[in-house]
N, C-alpha and C. Protein backbone atom coordinates (compact mmCIF):
# COMPACT_ATOMS: atom_id res chain seq x y z
N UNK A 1 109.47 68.14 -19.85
CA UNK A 1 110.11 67.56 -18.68
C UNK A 1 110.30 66.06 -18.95
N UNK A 2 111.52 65.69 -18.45
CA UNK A 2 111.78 64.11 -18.69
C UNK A 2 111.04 63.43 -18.11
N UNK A 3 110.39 62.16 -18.30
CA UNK A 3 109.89 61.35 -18.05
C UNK A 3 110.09 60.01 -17.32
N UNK A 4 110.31 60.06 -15.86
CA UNK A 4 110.71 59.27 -14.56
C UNK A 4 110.01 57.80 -14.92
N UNK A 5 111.31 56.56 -14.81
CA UNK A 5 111.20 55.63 -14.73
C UNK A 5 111.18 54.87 -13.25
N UNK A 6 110.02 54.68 -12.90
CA UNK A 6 109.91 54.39 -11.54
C UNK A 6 110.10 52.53 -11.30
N UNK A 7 110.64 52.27 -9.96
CA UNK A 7 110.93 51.00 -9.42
C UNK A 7 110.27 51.16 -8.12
N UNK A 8 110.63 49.91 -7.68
CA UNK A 8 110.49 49.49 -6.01
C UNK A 8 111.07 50.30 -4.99
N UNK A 9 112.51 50.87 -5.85
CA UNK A 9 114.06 51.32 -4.96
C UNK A 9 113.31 53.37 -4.96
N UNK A 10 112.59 53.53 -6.10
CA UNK A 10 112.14 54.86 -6.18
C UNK A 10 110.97 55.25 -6.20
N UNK A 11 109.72 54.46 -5.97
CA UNK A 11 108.59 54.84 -6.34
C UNK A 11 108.03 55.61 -4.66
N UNK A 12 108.87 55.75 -3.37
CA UNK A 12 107.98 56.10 -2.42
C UNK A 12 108.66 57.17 -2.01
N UNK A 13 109.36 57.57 -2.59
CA UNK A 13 110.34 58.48 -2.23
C UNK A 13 109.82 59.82 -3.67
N UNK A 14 109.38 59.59 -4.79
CA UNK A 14 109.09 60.26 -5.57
C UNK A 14 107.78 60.81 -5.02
N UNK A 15 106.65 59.66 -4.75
CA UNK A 15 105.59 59.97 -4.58
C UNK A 15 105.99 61.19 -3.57
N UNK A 16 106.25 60.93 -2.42
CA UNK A 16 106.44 61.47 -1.33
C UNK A 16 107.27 63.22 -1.25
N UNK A 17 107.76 63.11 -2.00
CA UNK A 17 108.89 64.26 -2.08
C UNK A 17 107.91 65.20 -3.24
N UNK A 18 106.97 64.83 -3.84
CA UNK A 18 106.56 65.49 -5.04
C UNK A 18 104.72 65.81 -5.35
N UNK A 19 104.22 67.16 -4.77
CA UNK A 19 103.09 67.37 -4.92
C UNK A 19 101.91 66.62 -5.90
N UNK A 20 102.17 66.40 -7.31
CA UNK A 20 100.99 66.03 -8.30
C UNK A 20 102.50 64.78 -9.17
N UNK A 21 102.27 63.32 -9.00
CA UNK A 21 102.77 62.48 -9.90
C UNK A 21 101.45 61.61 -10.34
N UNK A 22 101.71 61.84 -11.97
CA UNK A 22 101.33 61.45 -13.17
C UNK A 22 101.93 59.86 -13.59
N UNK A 23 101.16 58.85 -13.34
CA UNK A 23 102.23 57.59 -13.47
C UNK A 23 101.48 56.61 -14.57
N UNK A 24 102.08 55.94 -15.43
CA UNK A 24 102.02 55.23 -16.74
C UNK A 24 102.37 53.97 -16.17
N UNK A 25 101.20 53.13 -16.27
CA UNK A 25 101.68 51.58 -15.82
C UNK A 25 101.77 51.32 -17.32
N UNK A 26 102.67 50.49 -17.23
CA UNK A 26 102.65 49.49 -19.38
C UNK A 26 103.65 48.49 -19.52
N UNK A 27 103.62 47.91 -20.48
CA UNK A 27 104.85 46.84 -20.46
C UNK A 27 104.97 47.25 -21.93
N UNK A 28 106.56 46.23 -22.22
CA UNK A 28 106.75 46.64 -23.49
C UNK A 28 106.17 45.99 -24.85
N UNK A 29 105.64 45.09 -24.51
CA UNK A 29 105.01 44.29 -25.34
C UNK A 29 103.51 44.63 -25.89
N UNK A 30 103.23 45.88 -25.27
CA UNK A 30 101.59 46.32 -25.03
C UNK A 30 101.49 47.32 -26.55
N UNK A 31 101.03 47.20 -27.30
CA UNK A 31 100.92 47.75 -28.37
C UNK A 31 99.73 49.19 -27.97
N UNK A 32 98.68 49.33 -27.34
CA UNK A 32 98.30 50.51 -26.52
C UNK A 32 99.26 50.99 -25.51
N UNK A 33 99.88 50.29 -25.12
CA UNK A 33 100.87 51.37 -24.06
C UNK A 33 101.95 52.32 -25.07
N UNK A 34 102.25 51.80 -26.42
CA UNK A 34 103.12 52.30 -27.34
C UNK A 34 102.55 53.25 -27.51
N UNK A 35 101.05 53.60 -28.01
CA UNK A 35 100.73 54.10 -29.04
C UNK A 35 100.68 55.72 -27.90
N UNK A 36 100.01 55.27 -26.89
CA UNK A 36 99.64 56.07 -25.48
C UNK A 36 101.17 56.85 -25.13
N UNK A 37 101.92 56.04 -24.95
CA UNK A 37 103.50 56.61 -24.55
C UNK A 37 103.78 58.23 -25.25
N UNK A 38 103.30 58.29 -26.76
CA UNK A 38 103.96 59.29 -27.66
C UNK A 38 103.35 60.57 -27.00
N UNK A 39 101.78 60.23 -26.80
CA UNK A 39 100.75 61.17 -26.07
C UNK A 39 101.19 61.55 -24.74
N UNK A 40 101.56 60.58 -23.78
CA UNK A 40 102.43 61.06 -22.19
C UNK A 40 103.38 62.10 -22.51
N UNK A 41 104.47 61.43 -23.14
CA UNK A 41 105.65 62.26 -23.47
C UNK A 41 105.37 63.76 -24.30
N UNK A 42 104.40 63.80 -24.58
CA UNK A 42 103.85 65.32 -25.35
C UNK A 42 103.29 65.74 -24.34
N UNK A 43 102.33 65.67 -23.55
CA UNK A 43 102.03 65.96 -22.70
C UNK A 43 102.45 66.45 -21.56
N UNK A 44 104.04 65.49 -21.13
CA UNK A 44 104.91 65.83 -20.01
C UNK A 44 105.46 66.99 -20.30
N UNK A 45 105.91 67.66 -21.77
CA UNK A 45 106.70 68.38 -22.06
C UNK A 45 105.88 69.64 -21.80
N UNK A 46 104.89 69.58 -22.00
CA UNK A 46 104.12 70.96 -21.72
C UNK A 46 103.49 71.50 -20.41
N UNK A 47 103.88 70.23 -19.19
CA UNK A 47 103.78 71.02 -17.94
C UNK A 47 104.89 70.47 -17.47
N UNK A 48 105.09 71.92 -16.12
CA UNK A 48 106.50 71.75 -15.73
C UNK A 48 106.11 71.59 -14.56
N UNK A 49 104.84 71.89 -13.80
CA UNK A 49 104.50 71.36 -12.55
C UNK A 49 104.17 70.36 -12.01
N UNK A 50 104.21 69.55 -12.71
CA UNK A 50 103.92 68.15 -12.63
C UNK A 50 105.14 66.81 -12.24
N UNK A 51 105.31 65.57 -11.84
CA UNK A 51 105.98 64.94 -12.30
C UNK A 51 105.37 63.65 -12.80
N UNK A 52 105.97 63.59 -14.04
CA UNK A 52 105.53 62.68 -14.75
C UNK A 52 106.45 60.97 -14.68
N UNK A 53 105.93 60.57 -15.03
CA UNK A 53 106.71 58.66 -14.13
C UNK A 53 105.68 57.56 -15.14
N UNK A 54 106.93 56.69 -15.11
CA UNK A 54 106.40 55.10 -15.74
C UNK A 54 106.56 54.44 -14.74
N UNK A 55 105.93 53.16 -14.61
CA UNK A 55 105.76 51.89 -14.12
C UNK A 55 105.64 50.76 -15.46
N UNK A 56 107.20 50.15 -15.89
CA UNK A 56 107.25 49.15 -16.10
C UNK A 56 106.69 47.56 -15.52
N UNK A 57 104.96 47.13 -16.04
CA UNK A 57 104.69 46.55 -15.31
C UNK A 57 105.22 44.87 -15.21
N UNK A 58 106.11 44.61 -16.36
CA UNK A 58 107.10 43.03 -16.39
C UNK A 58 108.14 43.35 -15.48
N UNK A 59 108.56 44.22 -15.17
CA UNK A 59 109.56 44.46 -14.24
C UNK A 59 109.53 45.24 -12.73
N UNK A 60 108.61 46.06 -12.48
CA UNK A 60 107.77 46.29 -11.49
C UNK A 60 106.87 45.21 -11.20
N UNK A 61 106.33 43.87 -11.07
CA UNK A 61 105.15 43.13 -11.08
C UNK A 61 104.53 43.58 -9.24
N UNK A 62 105.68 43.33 -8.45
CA UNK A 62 104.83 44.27 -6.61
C UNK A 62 104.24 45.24 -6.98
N UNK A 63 105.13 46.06 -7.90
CA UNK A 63 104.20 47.57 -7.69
C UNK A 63 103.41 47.32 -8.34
N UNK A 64 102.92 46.62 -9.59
CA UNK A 64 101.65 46.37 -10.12
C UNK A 64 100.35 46.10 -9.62
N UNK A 65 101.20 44.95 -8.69
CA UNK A 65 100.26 44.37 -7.95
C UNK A 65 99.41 44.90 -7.02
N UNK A 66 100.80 45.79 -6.16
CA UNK A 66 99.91 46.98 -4.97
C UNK A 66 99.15 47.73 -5.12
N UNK A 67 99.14 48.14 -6.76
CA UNK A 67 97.74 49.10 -7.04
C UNK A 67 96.84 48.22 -8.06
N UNK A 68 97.28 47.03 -7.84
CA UNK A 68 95.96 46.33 -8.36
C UNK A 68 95.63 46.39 -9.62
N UNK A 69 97.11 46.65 -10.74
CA UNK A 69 96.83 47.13 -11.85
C UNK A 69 96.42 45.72 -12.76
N UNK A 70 94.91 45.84 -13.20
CA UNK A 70 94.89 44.85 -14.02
C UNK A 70 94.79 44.83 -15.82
N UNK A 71 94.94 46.17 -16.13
CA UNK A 71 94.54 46.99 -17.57
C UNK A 71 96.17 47.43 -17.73
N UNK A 72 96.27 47.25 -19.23
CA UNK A 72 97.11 48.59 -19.37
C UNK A 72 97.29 49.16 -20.54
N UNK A 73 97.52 50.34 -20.62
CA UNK A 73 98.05 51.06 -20.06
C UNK A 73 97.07 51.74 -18.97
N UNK A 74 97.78 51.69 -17.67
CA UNK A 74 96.32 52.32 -16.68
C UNK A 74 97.54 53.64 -16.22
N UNK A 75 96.55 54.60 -16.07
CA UNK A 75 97.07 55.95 -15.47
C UNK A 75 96.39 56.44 -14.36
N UNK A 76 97.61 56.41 -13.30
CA UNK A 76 96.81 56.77 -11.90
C UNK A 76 98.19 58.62 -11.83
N UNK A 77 96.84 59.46 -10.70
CA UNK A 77 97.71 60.33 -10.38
C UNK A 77 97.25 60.05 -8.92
N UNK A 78 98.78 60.61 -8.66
CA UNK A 78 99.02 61.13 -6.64
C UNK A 78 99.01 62.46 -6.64
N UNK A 79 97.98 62.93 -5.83
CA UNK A 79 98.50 64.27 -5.21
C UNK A 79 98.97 64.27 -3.65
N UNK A 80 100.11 64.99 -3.32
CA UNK A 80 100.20 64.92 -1.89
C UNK A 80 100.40 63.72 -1.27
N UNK A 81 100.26 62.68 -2.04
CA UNK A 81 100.31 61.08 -1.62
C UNK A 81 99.04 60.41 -1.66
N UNK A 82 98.38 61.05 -2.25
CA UNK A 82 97.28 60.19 -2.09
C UNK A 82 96.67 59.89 -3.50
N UNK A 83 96.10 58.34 -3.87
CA UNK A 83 96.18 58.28 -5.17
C UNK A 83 94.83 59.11 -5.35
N UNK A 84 94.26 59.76 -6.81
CA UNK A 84 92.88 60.64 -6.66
C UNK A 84 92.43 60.18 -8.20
N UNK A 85 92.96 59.32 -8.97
CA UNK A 85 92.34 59.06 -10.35
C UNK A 85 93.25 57.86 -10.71
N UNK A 86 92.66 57.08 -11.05
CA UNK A 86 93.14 55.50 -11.96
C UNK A 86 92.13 55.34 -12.93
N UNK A 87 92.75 55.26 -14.25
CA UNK A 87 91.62 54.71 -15.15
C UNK A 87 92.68 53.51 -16.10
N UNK A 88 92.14 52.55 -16.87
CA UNK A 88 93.02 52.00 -17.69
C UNK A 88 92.30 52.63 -18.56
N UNK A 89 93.31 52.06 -20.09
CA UNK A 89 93.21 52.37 -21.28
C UNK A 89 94.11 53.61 -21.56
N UNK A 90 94.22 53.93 -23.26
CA UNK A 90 94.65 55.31 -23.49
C UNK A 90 93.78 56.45 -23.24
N UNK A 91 94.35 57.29 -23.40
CA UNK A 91 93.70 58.51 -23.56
C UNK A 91 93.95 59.88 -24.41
N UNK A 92 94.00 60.90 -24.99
CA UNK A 92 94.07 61.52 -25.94
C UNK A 92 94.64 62.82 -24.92
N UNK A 93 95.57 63.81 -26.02
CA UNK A 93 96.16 64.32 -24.79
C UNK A 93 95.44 65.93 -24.49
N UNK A 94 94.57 65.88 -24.74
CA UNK A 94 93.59 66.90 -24.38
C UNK A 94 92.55 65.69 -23.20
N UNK A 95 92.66 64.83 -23.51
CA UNK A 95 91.81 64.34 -22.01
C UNK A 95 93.13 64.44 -20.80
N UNK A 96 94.28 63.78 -21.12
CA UNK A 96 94.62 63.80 -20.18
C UNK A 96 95.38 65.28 -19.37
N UNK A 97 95.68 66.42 -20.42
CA UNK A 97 95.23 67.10 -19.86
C UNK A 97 94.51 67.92 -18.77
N UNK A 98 93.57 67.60 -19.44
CA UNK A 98 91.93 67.74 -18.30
C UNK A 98 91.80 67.38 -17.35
N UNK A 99 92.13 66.12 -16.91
CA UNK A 99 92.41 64.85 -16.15
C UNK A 99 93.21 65.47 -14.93
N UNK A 100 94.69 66.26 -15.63
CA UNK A 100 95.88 66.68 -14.73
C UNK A 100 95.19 68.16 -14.25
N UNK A 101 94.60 68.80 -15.16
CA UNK A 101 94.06 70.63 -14.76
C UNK A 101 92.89 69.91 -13.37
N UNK A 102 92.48 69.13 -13.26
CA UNK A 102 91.06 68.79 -12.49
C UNK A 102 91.86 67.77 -11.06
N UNK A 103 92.98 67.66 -11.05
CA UNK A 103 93.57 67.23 -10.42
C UNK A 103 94.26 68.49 -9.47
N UNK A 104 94.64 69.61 -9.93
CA UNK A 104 95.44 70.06 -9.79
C UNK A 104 94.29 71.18 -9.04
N UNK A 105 92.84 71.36 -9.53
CA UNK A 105 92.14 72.11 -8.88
C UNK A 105 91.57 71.44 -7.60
N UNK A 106 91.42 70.04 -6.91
CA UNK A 106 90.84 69.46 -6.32
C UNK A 106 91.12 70.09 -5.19
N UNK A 107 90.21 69.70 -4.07
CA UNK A 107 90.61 70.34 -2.62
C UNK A 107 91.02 69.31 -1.94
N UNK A 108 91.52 69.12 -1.65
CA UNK A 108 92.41 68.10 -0.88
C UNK A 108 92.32 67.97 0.33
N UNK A 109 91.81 69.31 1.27
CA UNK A 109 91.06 68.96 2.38
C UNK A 109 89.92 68.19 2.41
N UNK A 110 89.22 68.45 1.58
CA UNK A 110 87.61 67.93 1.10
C UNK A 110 88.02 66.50 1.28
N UNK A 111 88.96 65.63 0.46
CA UNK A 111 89.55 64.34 -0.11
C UNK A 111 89.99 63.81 0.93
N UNK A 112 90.84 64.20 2.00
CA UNK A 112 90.89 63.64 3.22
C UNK A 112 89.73 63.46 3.99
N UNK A 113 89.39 64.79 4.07
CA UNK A 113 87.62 64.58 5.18
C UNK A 113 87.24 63.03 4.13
N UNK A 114 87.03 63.07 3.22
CA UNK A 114 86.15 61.98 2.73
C UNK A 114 86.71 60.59 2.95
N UNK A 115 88.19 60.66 2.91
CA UNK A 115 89.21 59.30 3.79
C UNK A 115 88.98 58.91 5.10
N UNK A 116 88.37 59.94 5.39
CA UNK A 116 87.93 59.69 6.75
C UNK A 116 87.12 58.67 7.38
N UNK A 117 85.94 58.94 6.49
CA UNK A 117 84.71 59.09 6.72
C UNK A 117 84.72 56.91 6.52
């Protein structure tokens, strides 16, 4: 599956319209966001339930900011709209994987009750 370049003009409308997004903060200058990128894009291709998305963070810098991204490459997922995992750094694509299968099992009632609270 292609790999969504997200902005200001598209990032609330994706979230929103789309059960589980997978999002890649990085800039281009980031020599770990390169190396990480090849691993996303292998990764995206092998699930179709998912949507997968970048955040250019020299050109996004609000949206950076709004999630407080201070690492990168940092990978946050939304389910349902709600963010449920941010980590920086790379990751290998059997973690991230794992990462998306453990996402995808979460209860999401549970995750609200706990928004609650």
């Amino acid at each position: 599956m292609a790999v969504l370049e997200l902005s200001q003009s598209n990032f609330d409308e994706t979230i929103q319209n789309n059960n589980i997004v997978v999002l890649d903060f990085w800039a281009p200058w980031c020599g770990p966001c390169k190396q990480f990128a090849s691993t996303y894009d292998e990764v995206s291709d092998k699930i179709d339930d998912v949507i997968f998305a970048k955040v250019n963070t020299e050109d996004e810098q609000e949206l950076a900011s709004n999630f407080q991204i201070r690492s990168i490459p940092t990978l946050m997922i939304f389910r349902e709209q709600v963010a449920i995992f941010s980590q920086p750094g790379a990751m290998s694509s059997t973690d991230l994987q794992a990462v998306i299968d453990k996402a995808k099992a979460l209860d999401m009632n549970k995750v609200r009750e706990e928004i609650k609270k």
